[in-house]
C-alpha atoms as a PDB file:
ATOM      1  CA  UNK A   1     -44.091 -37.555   4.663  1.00  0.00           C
ATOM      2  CA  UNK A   2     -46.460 -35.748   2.506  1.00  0.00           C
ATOM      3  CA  UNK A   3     -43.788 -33.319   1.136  1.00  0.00           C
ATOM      4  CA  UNK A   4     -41.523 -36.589   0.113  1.00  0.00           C
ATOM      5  CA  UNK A   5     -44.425 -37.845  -1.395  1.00  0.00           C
ATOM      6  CA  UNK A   6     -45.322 -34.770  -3.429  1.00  0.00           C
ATOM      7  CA  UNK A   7     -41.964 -34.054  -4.569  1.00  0.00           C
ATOM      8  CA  UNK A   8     -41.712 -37.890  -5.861  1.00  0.00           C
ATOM      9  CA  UNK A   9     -45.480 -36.966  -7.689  1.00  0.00           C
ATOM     10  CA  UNK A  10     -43.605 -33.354  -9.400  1.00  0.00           C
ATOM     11  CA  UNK A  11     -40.659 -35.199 -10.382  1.00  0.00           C
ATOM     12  CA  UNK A  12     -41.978 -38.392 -11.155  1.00  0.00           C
ATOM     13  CA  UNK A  13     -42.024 -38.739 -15.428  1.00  0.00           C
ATOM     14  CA  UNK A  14     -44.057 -42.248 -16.263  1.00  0.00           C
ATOM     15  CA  UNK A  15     -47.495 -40.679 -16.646  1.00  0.00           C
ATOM     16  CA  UNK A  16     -45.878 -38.257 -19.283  1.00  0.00           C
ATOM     17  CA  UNK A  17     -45.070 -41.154 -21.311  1.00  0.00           C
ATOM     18  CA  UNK A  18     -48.201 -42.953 -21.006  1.00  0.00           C
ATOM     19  CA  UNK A  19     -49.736 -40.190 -22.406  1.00  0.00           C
ATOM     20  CA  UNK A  20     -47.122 -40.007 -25.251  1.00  0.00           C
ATOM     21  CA  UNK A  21     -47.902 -43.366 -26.384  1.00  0.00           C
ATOM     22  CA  UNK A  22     -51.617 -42.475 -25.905  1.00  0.00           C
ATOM     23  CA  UNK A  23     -51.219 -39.637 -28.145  1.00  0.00           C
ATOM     24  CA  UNK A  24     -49.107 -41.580 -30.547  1.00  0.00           C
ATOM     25  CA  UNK A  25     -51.661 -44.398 -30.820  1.00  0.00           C
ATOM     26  CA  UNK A  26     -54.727 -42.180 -31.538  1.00  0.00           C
ATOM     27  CA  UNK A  27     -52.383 -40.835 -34.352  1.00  0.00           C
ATOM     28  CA  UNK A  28     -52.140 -44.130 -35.790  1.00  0.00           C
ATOM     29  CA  UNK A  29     -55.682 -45.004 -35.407  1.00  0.00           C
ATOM     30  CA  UNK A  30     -56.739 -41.851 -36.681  1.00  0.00           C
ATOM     31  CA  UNK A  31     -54.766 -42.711 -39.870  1.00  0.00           C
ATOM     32  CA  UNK A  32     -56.069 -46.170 -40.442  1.00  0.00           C
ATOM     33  CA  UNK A  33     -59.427 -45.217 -40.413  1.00  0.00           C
ATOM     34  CA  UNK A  34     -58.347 -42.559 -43.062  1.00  0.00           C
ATOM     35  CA  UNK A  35     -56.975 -45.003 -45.071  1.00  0.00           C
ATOM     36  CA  UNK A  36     -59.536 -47.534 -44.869  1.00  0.00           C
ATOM     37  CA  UNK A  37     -62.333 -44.710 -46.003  1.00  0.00           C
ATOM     38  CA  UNK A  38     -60.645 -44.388 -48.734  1.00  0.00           C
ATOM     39  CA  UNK A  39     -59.811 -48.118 -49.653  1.00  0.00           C
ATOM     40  CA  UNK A  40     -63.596 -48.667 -49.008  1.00  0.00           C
ATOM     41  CA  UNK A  41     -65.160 -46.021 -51.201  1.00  0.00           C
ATOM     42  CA  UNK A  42     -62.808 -47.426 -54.140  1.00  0.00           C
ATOM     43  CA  UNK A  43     -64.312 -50.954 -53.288  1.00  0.00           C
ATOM     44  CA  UNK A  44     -67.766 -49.661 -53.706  1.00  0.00           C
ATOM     45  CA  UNK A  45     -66.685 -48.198 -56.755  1.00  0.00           C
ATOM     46  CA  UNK A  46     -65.634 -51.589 -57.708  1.00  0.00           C
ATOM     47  CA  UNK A  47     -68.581 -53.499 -56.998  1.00  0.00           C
ATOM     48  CA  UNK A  48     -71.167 -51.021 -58.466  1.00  0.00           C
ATOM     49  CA  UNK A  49     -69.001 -51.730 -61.802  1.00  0.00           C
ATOM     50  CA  UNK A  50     -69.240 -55.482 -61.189  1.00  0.00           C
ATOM     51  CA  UNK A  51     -72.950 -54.896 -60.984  1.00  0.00           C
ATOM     52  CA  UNK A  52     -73.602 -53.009 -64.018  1.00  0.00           C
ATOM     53  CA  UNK A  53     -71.652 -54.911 -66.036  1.00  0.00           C
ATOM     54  CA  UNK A  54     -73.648 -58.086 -65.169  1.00  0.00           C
ATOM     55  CA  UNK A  55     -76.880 -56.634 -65.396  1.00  0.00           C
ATOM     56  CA  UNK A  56     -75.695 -55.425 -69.055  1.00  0.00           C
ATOM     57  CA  UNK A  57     -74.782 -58.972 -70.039  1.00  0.00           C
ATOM     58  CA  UNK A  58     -78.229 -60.735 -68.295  1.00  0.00           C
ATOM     59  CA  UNK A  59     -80.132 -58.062 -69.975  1.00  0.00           C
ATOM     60  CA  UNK A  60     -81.672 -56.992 -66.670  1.00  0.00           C
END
């Protein structure tokens, strides 16, 4: 019984795609946060521009 069971366990293939998709997703996520850095330190960019230019016209 324990030898049926253990050859099932060696031969047995779902865990390696679990951890596929695992490793896929944290690939992804990886990317996103990436990508949102960068679309974040452009908005900061932005809105420091906003702010100068509005203190220039109030004469702050």
């Amino acid at each position: 019984m324990l030898s049926t069971f253990m050859k099932k366990l060696v031969v047995d293939q779902s865990g390696a795609t679990a951890i596929e998709y695992g490793l896929i997703i944290s690939l992804i996520v990886i990317a996103l946060i990436a990508s949102l850095n960068s679309v974040a330190t452009g908005t900061i960019a932005m809105w420091q521009n906003v702010e100068a230019k509005t203190k220039a016209a109030s004469g702050a």
